[in-house]
Protein backbone atom coordinates (compact mmCIF):
# COMPACT_ATOMS: atom_id res chain seq x y z
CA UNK A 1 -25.73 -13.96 21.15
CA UNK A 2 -23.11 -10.75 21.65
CA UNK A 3 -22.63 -8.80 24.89
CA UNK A 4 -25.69 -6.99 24.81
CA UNK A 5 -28.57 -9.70 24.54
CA UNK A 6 -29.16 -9.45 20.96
CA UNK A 7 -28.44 -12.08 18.19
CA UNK A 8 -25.56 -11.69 15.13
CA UNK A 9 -26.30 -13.59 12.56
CA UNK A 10 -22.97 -15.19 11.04
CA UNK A 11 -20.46 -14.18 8.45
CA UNK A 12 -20.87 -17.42 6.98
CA UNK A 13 -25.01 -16.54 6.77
CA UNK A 14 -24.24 -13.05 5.11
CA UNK A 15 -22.30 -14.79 2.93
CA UNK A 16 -24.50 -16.74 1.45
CA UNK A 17 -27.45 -14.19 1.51
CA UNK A 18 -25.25 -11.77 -0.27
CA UNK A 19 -24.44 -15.04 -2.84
CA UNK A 20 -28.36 -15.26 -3.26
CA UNK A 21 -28.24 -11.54 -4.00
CA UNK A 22 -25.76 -11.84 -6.65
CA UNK A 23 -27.31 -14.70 -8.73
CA UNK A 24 -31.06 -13.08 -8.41
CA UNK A 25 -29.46 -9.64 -9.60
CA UNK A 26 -26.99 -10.84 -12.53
CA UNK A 27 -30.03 -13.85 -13.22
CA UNK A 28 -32.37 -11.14 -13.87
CA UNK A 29 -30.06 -9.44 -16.18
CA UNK A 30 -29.39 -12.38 -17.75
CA UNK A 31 -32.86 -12.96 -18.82
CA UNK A 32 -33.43 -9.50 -19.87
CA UNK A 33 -33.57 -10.67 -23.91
CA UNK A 34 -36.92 -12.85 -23.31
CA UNK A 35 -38.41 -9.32 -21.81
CA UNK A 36 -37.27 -7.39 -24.47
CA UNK A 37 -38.94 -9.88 -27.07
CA UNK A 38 -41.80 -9.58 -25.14
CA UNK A 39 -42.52 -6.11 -26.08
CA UNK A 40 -42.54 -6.36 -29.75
CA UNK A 41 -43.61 -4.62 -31.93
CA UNK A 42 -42.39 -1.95 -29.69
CA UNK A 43 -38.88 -0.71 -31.46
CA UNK A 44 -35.88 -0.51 -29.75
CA UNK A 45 -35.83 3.47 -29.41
CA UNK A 46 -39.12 3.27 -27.45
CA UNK A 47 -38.52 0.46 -25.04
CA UNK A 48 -35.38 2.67 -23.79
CA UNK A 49 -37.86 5.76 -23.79
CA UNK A 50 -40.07 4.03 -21.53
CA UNK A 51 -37.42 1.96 -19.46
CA UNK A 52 -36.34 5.41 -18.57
CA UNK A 53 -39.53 7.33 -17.74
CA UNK A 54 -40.93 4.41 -15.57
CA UNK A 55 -37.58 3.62 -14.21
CA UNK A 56 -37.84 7.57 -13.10
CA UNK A 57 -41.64 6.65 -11.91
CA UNK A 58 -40.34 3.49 -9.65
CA UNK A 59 -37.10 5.58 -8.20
CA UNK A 60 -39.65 8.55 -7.12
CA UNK A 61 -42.26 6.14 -5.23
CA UNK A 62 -38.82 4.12 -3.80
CA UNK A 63 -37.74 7.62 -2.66
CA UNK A 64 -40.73 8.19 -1.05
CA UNK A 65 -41.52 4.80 0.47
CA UNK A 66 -37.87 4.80 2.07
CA UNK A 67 -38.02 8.31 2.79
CA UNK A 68 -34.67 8.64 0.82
CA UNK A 69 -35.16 11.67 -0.54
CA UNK A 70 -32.29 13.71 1.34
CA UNK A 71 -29.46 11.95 -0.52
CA UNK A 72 -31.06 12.18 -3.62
CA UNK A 73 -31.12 15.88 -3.28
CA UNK A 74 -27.80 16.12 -2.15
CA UNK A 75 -26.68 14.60 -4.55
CA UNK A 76 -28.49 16.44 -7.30
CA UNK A 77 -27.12 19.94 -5.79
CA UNK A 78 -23.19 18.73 -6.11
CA UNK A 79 -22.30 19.30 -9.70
CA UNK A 80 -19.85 17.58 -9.05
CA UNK A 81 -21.94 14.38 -8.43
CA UNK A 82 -24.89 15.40 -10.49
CA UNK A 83 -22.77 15.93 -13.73
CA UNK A 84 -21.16 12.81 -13.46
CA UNK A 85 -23.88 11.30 -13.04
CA UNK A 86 -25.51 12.98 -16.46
CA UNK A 87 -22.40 11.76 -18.30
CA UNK A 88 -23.12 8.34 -16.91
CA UNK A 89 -26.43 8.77 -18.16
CA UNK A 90 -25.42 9.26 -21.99
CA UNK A 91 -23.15 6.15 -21.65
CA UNK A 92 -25.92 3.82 -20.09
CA UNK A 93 -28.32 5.02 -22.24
CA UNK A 94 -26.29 4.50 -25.56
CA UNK A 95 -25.43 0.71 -23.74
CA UNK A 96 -29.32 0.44 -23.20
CA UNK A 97 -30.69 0.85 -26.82
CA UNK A 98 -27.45 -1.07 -28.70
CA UNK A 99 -28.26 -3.80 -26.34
CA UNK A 100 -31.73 -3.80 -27.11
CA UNK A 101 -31.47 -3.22 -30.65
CA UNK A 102 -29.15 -6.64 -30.68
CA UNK A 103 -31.62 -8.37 -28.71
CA UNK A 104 -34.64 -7.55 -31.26
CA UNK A 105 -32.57 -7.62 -34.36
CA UNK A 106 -31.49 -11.89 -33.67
CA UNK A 107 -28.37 -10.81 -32.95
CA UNK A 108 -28.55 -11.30 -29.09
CA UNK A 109 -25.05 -13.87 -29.73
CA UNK A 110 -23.04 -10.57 -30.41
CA UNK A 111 -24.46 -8.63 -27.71
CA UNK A 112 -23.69 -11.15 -25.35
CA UNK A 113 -20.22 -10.72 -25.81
CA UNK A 114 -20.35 -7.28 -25.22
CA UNK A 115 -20.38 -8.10 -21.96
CA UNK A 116 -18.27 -11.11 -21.79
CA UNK A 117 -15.15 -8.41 -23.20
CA UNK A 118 -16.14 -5.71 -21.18
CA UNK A 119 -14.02 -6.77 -18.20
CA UNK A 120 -10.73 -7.09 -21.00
CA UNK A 121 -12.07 -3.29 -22.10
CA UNK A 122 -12.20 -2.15 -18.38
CA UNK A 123 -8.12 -3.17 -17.62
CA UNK A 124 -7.59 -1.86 -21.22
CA UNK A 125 -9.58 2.05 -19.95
CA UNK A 126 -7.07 1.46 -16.91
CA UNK A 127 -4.06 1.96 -18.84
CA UNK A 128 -5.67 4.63 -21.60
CA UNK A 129 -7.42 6.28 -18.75
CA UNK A 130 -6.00 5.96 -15.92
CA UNK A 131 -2.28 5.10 -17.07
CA UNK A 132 -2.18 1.57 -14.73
CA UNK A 133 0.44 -0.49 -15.05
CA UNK A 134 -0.79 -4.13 -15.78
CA UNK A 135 0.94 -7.28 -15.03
CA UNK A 136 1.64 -9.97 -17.40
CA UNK A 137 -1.73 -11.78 -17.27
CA UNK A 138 -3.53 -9.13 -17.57
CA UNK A 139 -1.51 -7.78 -20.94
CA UNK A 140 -2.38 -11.49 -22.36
CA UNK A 141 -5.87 -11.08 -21.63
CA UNK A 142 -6.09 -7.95 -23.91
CA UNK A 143 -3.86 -9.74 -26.66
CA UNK A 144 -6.46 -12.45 -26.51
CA UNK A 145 -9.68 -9.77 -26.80
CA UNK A 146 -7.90 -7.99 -29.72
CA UNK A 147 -7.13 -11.08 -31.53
CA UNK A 148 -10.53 -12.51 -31.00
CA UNK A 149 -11.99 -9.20 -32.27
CA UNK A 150 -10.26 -9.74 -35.23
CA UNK A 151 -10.81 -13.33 -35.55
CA UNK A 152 -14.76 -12.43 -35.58
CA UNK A 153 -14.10 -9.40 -37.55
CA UNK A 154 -13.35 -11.97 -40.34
CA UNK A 155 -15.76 -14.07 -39.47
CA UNK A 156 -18.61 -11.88 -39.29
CA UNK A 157 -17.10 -9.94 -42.55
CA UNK A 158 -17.45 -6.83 -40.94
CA UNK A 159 -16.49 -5.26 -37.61
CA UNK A 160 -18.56 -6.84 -34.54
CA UNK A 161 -19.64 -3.29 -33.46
CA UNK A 162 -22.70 -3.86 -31.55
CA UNK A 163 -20.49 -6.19 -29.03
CA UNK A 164 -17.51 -3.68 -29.05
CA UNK A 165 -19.89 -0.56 -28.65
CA UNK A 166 -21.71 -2.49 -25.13
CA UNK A 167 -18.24 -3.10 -24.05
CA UNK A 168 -16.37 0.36 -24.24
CA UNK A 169 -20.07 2.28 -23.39
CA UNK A 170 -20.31 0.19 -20.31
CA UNK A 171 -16.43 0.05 -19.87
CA UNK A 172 -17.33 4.11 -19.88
CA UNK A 173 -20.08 4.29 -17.58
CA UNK A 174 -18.11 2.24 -14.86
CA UNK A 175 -15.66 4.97 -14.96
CA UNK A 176 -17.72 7.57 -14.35
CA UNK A 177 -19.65 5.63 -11.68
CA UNK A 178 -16.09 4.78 -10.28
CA UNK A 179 -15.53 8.70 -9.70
CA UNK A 180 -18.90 9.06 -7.64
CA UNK A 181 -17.88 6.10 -5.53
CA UNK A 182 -19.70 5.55 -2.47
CA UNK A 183 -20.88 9.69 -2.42
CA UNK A 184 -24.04 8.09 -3.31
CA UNK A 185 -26.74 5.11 -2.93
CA UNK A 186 -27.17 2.76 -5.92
CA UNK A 187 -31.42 4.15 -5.41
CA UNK A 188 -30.71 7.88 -5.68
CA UNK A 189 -27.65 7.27 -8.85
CA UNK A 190 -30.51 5.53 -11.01
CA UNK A 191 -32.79 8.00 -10.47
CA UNK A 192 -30.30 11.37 -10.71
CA UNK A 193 -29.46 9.16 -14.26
CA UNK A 194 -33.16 8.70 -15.25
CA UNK A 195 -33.96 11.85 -14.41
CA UNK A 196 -31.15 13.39 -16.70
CA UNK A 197 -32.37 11.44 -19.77
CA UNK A 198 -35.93 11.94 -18.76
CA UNK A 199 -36.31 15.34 -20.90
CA UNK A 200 -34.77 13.36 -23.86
CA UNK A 201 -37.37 10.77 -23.27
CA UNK A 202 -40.36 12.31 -23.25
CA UNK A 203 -39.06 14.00 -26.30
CA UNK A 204 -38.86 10.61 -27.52
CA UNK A 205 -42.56 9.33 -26.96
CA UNK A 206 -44.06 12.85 -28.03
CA UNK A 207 -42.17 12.40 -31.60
CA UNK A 208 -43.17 8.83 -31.84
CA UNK A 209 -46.17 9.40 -31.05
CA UNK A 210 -46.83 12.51 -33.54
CA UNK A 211 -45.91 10.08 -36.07
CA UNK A 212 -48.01 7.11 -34.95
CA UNK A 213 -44.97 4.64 -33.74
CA UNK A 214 -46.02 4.80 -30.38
CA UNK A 215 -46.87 1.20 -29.63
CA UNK A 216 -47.47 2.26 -25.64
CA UNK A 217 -51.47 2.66 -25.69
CA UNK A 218 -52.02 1.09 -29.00
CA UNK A 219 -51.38 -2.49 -28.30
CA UNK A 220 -53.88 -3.27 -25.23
CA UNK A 221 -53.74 -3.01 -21.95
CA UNK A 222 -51.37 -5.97 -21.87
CA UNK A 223 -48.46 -4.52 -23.58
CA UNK A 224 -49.00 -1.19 -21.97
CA UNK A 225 -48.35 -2.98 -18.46
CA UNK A 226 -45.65 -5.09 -19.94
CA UNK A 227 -44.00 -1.62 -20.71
CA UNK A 228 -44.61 -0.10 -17.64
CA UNK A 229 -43.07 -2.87 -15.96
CA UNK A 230 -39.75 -1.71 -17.57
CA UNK A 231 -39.25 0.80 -14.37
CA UNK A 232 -39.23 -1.98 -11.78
CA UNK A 233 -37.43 -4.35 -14.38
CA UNK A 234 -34.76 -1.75 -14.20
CA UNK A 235 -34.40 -1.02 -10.55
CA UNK A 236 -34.74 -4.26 -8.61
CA UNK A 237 -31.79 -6.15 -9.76
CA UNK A 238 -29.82 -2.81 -9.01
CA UNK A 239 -31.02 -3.72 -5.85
CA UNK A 240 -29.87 -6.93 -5.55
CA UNK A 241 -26.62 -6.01 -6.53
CA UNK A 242 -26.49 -3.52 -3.94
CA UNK A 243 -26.96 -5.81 -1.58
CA UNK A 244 -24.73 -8.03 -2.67
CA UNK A 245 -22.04 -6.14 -3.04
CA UNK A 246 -22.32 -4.92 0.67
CA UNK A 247 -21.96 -8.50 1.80
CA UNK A 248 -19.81 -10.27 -0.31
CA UNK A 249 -16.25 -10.13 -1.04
CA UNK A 250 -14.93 -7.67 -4.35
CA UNK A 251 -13.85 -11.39 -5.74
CA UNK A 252 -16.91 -12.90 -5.23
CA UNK A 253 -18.55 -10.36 -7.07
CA UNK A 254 -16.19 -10.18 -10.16
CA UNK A 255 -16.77 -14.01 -10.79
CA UNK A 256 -20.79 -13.38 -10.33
CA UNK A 257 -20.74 -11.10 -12.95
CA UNK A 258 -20.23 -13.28 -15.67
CA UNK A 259 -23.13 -14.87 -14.85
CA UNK A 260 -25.31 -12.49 -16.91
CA UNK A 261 -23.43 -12.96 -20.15
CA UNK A 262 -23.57 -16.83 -20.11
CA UNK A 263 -26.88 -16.58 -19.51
CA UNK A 264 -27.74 -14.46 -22.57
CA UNK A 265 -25.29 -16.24 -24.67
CA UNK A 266 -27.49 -19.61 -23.87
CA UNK A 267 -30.54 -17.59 -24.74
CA UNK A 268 -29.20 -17.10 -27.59
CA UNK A 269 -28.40 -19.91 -28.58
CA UNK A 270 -30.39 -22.64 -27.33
CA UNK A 271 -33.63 -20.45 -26.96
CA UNK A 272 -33.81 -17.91 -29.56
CA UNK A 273 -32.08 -20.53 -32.38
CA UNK A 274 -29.22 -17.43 -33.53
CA UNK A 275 -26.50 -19.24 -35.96
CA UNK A 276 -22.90 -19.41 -34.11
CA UNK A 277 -21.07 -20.77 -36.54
CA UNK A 278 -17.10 -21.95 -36.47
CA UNK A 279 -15.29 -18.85 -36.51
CA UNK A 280 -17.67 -17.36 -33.34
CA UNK A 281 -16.98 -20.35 -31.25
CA UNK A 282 -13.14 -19.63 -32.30
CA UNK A 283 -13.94 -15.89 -31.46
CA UNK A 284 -15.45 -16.60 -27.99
CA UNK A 285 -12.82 -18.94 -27.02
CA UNK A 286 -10.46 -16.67 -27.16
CA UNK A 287 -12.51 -14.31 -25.14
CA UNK A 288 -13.21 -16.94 -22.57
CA UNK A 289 -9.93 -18.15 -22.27
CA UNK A 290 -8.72 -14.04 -21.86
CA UNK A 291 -11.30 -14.70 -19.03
CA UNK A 292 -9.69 -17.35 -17.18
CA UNK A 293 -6.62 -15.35 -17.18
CA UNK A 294 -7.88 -12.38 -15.74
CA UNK A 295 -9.56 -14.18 -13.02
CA UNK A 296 -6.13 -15.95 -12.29
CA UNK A 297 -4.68 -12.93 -12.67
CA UNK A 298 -7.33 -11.63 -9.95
CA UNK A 299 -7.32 -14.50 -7.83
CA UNK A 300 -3.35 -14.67 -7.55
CA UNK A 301 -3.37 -10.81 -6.63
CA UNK A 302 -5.71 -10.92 -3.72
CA UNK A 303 -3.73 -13.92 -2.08
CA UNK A 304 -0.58 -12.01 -2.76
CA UNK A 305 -1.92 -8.96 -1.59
CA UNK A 306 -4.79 -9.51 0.47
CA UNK A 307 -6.62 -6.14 -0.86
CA UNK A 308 -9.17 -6.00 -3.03
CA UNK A 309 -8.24 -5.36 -6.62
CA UNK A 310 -9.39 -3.31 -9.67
CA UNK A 311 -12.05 -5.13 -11.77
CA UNK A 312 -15.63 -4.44 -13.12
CA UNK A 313 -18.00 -4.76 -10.14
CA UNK A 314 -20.81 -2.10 -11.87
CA UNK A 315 -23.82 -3.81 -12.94
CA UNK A 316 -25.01 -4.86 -16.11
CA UNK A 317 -26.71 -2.07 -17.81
CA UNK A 318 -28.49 -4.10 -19.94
């Protein structure tokens, strides 16, 4: 009870609510693969058309039912917001339909570690991009994602490219939402994004369906609600990680994150029955263990400093 009658409820309580956040929003993502699977025979080109146009759909009526729809618009008349925003767009939606394609082509192992690198990618964009200066840790993290790139490079006999394209498009994308910043909700960013690759969408689902690869209204009612559930798929673990991220430290949420990854790896693996043979597990070590010293690294920094610190906090695209 404060001064004025009314009742706080304790850091300790938002805490933990913003915890609960965290797992339900990087749990969904985790799980993502089984929906994807779901949707067959649907290809991977028109479950990102649709996860777009109903993710537009969802962000309208969430607009409306919040009565939201001044940001938005404020937003969408700054270029300078709106046109990052577009850019962001591209990125995500290149990140959406590699992802996918992984997922529906058994190779949901690789894409999983898209995401497990994509914090090593993120402090290796701070010194490309943003010329940072990293500390030792942090320079032995990226030896350990290079050499595990090549490591799986051999073993896969080719480049891992669906893993490294996830990372750097993602890596990307948290950039450009880095230079928005707070100028804007998480609700009215998906929706200025969706509504920039809406155009290329529809595009989409006309030419599919001109050539009778539409799967949309052809597979029952079933799978056309399945699709459509795409848009709310999309937008409620944003959600979550919005309010998350308002009540939990910048720590708490770099550690969450990895939660999504693990997940899919174990769906992967244990679920979906993909091969991970010795050279992988060699592979992923090294990525783990380039992990452990980033969040070290992390850890060490915000006791030294007591300031947040730069790591990936965006959430998973996928």
């Amino acid at each position: 009870m404060n001064g004025s009658g009314t009742t706080t409820r304790p850091a300790r309580s938002e805490n933990s609510v913003g915890v609960l956040f965290g797992i339900g929003a990087y749990g969904l993502w985790g799980l993502l693969p089984l929906y994807f699977l779901v949707l067959a025979p649907a290809g991977p080109v028109e479950i990102v058309a649709n996860r777009v146009l109903w993710s537009l759909l969802f962000c309208v009526l969430l607009l409306t039912v919040m009565r939201a729809w001044g940001p938005a618009l404020t937003a969408l008349r700054t270029p300078a917001i709106s046109g990052t925003l577009a850019v962001a767009a591209l990125l995500i939606a290149v990140n959406w339909l590699v992802y996918t394609y992984g997922v529906t082509s058994g190779q949901a192992i690789e894409a999983s570690l898209g995401y497990f690198i994509n914090p090593i990618v993120s402090v290796l964009l701070g010194v490309l991009v943003l010329r940072e200066k990293l500390r030792p840790l942090q320079w032995a993290a990226i030896g350990m994602g290079v050499l595990a790139v090549v490591v799986l490079a051999v073993g896969y006999g080719s480049v891992p490219w669906i893993a490294l394209t996830l990372a750097f498009s993602f890596g990307l994308y948290g950039f450009m939402k880095k230079r928005v910043g707070s100028r804007v909700d998480a609700v009215s960013s998906l929706s200025l994004e969706t509504l920039a690759l809406t155009p290329i969408a529809a595009g989409v689902m006309l030419w599919l369906s001109s050539r009778g690869d539409a799967t949309l209204t052809t597979e029952g009612p079933g799978h056309f609600w399945i699709m459509a559930a795409s848009g709310v798929i999309t937008a409620v673990p944003l959600i979550f990680f919005g309010a998350a991220a308002r009540r939990l430290p910048l720590t708490t949420i770099g550690l969450l994150q990895y939660l999504a990854p693990v997940l899919q790896f174990l769906l992967a693996l244990l679920v979906l029955g993909e091969e991970m043979p010795f050279e992988r597990w060699i592979g992923f070590g090294l990525v783990w263990a380039g992990l452990v010293l980033l969040t070290v690294d992390m850890l060490r920094s915000v006791r030294r400093t007591r300031r947040p610190v730069h790591i990936t906090t965006t959430p998973a695209p996928a």
